[in-house]
PDB file of N, CA and C in Angstrom:
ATOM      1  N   UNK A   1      67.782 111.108 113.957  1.00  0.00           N
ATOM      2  CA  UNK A   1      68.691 109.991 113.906  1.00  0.00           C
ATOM      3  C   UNK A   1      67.894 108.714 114.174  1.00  0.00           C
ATOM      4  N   UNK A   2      67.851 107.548 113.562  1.00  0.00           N
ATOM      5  CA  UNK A   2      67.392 106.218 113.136  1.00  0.00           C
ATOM      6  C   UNK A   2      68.029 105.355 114.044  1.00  0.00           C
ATOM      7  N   UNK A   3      67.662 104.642 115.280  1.00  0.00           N
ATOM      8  CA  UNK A   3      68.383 104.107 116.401  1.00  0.00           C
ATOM      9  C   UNK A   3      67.730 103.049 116.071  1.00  0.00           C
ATOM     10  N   UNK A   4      68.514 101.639 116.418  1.00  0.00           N
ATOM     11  CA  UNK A   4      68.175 100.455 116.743  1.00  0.00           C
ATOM     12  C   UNK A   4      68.386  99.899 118.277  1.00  0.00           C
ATOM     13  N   UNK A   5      67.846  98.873 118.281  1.00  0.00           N
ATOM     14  CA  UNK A   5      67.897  98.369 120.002  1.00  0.00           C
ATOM     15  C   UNK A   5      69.242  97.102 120.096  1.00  0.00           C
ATOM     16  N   UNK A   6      70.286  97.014 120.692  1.00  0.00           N
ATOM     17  CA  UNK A   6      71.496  96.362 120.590  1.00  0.00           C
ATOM     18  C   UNK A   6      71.004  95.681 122.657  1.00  0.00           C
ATOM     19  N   UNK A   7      71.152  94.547 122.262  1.00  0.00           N
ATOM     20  CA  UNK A   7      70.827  93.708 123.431  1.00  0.00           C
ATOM     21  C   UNK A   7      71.883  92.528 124.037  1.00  0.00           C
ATOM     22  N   UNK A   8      72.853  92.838 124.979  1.00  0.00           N
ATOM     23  CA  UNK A   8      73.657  92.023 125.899  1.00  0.00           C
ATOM     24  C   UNK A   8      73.460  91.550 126.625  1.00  0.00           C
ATOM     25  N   UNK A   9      74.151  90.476 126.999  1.00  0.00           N
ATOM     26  CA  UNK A   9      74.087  89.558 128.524  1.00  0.00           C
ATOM     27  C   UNK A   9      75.520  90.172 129.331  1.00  0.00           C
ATOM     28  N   UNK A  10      75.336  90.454 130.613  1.00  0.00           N
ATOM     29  CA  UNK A  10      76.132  90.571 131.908  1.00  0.00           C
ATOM     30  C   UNK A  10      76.125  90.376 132.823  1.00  0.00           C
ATOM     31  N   UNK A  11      77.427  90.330 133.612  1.00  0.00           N
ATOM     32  CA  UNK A  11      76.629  89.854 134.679  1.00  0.00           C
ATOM     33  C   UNK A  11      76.258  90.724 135.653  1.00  0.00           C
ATOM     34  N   UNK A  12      75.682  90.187 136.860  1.00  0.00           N
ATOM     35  CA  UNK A  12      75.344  91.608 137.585  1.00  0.00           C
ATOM     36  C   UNK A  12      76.048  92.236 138.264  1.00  0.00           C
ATOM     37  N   UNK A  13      77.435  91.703 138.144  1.00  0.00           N
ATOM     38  CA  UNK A  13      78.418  92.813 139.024  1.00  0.00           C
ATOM     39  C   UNK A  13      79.050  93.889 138.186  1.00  0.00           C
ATOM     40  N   UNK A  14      78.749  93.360 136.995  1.00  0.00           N
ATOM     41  CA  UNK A  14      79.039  94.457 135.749  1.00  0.00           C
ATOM     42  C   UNK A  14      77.657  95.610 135.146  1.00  0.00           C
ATOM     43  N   UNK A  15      76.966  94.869 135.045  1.00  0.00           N
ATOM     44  CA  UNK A  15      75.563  95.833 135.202  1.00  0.00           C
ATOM     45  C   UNK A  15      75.295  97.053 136.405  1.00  0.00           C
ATOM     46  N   UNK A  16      75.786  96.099 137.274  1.00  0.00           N
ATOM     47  CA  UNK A  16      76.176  97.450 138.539  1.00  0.00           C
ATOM     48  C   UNK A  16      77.024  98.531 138.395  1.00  0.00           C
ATOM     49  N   UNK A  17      78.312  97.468 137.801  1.00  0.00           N
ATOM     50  CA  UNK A  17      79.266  98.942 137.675  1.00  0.00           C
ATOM     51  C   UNK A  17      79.321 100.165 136.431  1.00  0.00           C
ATOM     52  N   UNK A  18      78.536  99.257 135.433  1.00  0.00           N
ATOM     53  CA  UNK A  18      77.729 100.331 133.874  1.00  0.00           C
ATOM     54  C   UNK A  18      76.959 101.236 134.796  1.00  0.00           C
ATOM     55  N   UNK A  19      76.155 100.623 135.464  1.00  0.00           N
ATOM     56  CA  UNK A  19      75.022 101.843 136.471  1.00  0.00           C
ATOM     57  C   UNK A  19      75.935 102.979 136.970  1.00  0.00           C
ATOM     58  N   UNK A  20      76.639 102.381 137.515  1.00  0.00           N
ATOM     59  CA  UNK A  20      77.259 103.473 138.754  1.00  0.00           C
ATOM     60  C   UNK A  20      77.685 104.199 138.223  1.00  0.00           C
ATOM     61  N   UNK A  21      78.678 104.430 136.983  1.00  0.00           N
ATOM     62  CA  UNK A  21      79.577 104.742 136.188  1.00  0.00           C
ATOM     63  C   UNK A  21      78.617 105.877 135.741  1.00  0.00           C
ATOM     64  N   UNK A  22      77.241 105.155 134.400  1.00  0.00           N
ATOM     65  CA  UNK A  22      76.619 106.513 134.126  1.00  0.00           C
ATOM     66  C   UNK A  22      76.190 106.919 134.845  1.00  0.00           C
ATOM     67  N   UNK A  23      75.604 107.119 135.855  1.00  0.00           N
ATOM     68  CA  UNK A  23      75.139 108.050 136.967  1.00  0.00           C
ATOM     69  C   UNK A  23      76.167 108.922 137.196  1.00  0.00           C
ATOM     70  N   UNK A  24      77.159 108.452 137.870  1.00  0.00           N
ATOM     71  CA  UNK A  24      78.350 109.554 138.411  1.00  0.00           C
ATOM     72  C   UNK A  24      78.879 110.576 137.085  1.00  0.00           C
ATOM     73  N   UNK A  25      78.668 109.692 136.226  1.00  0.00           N
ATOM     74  CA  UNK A  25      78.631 110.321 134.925  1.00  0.00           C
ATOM     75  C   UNK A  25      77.937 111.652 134.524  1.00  0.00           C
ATOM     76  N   UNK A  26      76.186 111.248 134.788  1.00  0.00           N
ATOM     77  CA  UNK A  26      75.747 111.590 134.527  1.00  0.00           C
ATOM     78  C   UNK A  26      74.777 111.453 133.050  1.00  0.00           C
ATOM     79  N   UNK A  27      74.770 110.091 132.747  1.00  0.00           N
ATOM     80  CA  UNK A  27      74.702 109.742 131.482  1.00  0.00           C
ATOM     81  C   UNK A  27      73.658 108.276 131.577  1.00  0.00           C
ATOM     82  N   UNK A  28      73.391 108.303 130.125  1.00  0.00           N
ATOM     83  CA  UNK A  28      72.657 107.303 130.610  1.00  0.00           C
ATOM     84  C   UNK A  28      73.509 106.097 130.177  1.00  0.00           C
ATOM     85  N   UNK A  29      73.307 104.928 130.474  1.00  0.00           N
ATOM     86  CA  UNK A  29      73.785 103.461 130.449  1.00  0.00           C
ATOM     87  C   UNK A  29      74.308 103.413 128.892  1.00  0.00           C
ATOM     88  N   UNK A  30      73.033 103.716 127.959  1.00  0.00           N
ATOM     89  CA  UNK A  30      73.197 103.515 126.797  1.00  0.00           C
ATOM     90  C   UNK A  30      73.956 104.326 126.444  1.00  0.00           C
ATOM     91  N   UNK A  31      74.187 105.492 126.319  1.00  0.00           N
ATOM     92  CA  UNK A  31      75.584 106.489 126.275  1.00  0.00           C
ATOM     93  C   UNK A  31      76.842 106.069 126.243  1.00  0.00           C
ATOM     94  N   UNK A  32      77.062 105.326 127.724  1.00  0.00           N
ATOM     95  CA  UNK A  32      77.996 105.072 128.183  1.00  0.00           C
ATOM     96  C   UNK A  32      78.778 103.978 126.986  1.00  0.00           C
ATOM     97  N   UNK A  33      77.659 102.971 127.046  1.00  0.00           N
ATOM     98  CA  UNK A  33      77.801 101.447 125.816  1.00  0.00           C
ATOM     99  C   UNK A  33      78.177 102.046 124.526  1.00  0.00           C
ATOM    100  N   UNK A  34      77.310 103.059 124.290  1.00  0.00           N
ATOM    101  CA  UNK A  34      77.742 103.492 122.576  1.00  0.00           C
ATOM    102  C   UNK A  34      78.878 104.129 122.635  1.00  0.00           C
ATOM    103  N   UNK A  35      79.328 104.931 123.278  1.00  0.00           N
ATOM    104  CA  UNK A  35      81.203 105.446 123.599  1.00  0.00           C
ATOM    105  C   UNK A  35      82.217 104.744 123.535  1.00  0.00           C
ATOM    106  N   UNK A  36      81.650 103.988 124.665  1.00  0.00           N
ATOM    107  CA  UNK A  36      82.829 103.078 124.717  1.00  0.00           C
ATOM    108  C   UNK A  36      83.131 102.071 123.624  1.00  0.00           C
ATOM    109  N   UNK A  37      81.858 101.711 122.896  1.00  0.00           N
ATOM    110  CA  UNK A  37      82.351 100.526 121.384  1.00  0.00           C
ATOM    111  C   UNK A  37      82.535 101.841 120.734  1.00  0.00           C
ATOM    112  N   UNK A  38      81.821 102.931 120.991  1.00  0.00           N
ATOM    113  CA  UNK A  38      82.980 103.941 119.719  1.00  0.00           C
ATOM    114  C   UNK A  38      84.203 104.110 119.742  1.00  0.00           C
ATOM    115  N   UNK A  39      84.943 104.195 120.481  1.00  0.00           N
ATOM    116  CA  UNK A  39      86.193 104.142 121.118  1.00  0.00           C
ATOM    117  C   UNK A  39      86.746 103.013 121.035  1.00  0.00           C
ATOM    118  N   UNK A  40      86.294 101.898 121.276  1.00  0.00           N
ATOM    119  CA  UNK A  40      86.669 100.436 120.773  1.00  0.00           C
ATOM    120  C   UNK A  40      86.979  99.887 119.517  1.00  0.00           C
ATOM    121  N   UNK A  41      85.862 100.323 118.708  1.00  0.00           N
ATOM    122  CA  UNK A  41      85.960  99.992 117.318  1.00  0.00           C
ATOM    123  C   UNK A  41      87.513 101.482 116.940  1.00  0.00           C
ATOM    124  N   UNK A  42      86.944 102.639 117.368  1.00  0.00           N
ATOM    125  CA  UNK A  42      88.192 103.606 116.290  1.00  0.00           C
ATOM    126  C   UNK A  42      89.392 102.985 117.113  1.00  0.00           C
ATOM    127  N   UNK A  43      89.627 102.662 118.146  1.00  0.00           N
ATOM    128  CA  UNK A  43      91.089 102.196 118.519  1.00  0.00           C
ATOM    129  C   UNK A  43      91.958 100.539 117.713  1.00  0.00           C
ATOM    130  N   UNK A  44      90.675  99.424 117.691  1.00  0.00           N
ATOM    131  CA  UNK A  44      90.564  98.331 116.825  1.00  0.00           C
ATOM    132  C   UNK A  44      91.093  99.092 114.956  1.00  0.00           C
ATOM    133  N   UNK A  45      90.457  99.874 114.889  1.00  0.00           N
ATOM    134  CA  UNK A  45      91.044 100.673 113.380  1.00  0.00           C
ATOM    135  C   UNK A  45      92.727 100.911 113.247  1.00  0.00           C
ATOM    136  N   UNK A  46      92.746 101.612 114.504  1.00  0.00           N
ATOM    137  CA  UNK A  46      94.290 102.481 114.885  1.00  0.00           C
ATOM    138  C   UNK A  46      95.057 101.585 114.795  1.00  0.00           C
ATOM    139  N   UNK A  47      94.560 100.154 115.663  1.00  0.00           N
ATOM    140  CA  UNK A  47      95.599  99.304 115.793  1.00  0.00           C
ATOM    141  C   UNK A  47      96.208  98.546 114.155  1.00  0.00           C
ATOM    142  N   UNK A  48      95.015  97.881 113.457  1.00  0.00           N
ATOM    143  CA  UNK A  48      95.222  97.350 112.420  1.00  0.00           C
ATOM    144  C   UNK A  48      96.277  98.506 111.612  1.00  0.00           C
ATOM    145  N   UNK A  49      96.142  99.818 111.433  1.00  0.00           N
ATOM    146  CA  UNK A  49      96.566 100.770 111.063  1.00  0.00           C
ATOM    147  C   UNK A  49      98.261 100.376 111.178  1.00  0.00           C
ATOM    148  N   UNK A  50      98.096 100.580 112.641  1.00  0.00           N
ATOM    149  CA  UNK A  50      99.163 100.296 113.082  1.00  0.00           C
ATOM    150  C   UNK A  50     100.264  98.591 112.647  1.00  0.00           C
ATOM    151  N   UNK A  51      99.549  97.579 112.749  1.00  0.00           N
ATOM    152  CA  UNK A  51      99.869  96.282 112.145  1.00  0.00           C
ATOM    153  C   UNK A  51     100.478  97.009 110.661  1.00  0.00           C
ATOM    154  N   UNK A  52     100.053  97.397 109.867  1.00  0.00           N
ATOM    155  CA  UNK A  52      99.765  97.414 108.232  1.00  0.00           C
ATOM    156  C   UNK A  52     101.371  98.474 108.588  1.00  0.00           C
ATOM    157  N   UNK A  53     101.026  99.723 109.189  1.00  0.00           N
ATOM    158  CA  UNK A  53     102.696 100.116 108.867  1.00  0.00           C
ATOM    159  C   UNK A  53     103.960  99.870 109.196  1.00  0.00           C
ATOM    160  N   UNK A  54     103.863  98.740 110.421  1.00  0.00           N
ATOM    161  CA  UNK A  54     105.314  98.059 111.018  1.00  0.00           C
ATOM    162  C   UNK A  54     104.861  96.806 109.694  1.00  0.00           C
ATOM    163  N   UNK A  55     104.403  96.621 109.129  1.00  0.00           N
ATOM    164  CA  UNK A  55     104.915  95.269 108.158  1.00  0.00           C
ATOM    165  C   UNK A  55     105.092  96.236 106.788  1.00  0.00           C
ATOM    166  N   UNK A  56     104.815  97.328 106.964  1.00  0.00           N
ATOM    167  CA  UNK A  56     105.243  97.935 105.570  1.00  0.00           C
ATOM    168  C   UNK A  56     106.747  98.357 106.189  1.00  0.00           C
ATOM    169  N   UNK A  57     106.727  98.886 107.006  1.00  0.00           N
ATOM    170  CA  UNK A  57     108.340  99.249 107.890  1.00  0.00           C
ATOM    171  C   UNK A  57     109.439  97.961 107.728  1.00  0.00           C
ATOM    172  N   UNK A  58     108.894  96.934 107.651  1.00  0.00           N
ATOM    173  CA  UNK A  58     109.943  95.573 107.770  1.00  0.00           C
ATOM    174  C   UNK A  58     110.121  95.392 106.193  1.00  0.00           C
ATOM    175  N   UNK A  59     109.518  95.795 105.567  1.00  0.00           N
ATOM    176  CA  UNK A  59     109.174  95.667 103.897  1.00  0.00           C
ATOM    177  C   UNK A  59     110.452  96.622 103.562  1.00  0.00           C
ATOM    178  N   UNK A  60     110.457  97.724 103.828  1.00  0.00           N
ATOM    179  CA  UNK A  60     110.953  98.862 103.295  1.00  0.00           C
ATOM    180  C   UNK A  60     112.430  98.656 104.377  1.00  0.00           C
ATOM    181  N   UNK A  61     112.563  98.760 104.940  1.00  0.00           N
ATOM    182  CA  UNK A  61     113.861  98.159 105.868  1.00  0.00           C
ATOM    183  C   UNK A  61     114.554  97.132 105.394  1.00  0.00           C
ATOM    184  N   UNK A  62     113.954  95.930 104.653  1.00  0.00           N
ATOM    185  CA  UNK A  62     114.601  94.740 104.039  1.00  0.00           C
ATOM    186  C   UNK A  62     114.853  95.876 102.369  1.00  0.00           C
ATOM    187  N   UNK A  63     114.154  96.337 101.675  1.00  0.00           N
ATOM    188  CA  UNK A  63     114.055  96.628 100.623  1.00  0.00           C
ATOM    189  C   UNK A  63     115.114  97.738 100.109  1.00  0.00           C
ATOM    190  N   UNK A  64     115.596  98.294 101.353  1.00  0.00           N
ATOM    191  CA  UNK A  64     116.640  99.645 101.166  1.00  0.00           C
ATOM    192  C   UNK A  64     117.885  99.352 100.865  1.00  0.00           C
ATOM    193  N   UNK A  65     118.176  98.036 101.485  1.00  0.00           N
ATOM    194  CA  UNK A  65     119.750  97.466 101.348  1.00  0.00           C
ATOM    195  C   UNK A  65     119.973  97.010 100.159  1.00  0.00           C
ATOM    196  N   UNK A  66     119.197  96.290  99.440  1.00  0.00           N
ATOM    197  CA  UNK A  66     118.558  95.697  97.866  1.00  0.00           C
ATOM    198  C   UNK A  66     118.873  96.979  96.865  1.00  0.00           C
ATOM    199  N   UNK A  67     118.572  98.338  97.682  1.00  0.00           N
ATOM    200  CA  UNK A  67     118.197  98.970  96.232  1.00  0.00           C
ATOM    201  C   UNK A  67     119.828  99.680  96.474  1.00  0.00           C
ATOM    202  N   UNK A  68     120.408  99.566  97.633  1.00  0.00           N
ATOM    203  CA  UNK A  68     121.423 100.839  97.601  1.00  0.00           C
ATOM    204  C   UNK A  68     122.712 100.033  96.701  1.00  0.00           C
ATOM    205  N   UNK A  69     122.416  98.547  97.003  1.00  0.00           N
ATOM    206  CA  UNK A  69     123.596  97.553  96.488  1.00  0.00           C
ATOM    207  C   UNK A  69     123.013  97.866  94.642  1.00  0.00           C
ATOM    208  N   UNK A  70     121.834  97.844  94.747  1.00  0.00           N
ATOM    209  CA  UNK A  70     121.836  97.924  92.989  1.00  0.00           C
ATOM    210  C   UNK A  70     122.055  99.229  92.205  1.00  0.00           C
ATOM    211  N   UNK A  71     122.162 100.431  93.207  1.00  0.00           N
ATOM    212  CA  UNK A  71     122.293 101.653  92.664  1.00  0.00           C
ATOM    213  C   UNK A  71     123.940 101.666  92.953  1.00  0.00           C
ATOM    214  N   UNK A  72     124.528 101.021  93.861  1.00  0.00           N
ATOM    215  CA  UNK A  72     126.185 101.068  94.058  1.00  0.00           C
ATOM    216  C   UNK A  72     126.362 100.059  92.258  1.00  0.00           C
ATOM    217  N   UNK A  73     125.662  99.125  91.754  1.00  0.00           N
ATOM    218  CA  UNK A  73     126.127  98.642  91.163  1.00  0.00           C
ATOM    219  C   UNK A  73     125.629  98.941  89.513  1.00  0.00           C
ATOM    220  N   UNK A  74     124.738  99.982  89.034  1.00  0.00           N
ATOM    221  CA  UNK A  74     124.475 100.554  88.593  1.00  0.00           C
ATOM    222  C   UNK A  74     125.463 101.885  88.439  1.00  0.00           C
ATOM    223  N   UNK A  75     125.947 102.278  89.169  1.00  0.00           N
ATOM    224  CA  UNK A  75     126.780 103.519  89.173  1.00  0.00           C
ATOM    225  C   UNK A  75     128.119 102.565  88.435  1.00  0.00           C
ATOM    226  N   UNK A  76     128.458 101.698  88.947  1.00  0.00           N
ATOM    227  CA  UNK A  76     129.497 101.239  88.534  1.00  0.00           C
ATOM    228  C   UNK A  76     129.386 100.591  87.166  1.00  0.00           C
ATOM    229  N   UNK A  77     128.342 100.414  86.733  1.00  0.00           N
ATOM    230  CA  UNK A  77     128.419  99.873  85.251  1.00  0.00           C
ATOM    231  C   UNK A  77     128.494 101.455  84.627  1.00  0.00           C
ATOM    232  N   UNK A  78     127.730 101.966  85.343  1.00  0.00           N
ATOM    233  CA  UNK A  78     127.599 103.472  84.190  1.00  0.00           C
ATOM    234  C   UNK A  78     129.278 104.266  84.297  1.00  0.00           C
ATOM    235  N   UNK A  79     129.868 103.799  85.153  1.00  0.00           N
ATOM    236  CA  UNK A  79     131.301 104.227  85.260  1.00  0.00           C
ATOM    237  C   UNK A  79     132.490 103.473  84.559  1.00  0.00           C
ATOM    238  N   UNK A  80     132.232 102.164  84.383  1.00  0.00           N
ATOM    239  CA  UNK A  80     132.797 101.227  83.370  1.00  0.00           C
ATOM    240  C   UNK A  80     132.600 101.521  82.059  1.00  0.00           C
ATOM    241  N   UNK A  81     131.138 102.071  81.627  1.00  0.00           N
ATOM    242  CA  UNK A  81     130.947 102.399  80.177  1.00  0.00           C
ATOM    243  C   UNK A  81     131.396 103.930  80.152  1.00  0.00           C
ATOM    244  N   UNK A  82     131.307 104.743  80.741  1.00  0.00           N
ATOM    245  CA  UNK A  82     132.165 105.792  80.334  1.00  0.00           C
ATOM    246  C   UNK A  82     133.324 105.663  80.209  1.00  0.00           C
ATOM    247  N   UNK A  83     134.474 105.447  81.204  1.00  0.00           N
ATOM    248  CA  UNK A  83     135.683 104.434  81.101  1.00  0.00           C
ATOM    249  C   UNK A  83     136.309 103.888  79.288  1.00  0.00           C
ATOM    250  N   UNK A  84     134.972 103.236  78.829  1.00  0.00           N
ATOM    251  CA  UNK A  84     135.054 102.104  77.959  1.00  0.00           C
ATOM    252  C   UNK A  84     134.812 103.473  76.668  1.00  0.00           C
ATOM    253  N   UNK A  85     133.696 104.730  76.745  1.00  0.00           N
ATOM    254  CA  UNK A  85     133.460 105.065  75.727  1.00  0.00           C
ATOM    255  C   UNK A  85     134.831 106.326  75.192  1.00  0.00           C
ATOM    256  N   UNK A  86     135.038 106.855  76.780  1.00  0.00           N
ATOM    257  CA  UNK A  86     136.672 107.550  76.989  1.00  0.00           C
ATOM    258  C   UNK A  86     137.363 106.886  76.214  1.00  0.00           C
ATOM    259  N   UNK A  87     138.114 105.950  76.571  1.00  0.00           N
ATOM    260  CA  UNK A  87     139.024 105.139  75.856  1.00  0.00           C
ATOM    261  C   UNK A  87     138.862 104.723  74.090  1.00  0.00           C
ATOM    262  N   UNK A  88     137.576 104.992  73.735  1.00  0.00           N
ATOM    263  CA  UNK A  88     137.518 105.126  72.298  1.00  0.00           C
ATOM    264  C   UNK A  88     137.210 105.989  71.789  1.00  0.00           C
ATOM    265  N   UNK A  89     137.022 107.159  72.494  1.00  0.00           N
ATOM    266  CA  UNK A  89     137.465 108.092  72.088  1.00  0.00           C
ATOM    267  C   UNK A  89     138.859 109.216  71.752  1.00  0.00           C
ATOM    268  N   UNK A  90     139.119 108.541  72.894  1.00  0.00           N
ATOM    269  CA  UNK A  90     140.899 108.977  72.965  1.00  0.00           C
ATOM    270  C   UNK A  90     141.783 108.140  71.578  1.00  0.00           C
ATOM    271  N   UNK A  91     141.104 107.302  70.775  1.00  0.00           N
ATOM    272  CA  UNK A  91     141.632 105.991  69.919  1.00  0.00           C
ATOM    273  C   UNK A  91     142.177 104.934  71.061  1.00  0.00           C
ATOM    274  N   UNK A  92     141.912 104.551  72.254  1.00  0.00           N
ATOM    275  CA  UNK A  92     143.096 103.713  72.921  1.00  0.00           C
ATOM    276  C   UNK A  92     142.253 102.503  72.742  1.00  0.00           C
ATOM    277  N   UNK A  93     141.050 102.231  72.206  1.00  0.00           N
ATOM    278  CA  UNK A  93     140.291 100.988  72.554  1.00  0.00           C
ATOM    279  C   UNK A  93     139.780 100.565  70.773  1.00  0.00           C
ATOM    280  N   UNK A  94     139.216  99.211  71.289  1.00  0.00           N
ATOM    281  CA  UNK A  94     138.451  98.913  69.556  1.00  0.00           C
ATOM    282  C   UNK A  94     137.389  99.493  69.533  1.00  0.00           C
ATOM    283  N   UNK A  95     136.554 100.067  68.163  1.00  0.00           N
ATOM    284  CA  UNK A  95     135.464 100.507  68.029  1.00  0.00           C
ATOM    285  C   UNK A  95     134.413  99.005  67.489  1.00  0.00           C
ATOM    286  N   UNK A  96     133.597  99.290  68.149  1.00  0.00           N
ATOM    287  CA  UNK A  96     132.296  98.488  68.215  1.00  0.00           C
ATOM    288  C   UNK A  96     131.764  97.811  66.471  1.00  0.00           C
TER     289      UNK A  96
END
């Protein structure tokens, strides 16, 4: 594996507590740093994840009422033209 060197500023009450941490750990410092932005970055993912399906949720929540009114009103034209093709068939209406 192909490692590069990644270089921060802290301060030293935080440098202390990275120390203490991998030790009790058992780990080394750099361990500790690469976990935790691994964990940082996949949770930063989760979240956007998360953004993208509550605005698809508000999308589809506005979008359901739209479609049920056009399928209520769709049913009803297709129920008017049967209605309309009944009736000329029975002779009760004009033919086209």
């Amino acid at each position: 594996m192909q490692t590069e060197r990644v270089t921060f500023l802290t301060t030293p009450d935080h440098k202390a507590a990275l120390d203490a941490f991998a030790a009790s750990n058992g780990k080394s410092v750099g361990h500790v740093v690469r976990e935790a932005s691994a964990i940082y970055i996949a949770q930063a993912a989760v979240d956007e994840d998360e953004q993208q399906l509550a605005a698809l949720v508000r999308e589809v929540n506005m979008a359901v009422p739209r479609m049920r009114a056009d399928i209520k009103d769709a049913i009803a034209s297709i129920d008017h033209a049967n209605a309309v093709v009944d009736a000329v068939l029975a002779g009760e209406g004009p033919r086209p």
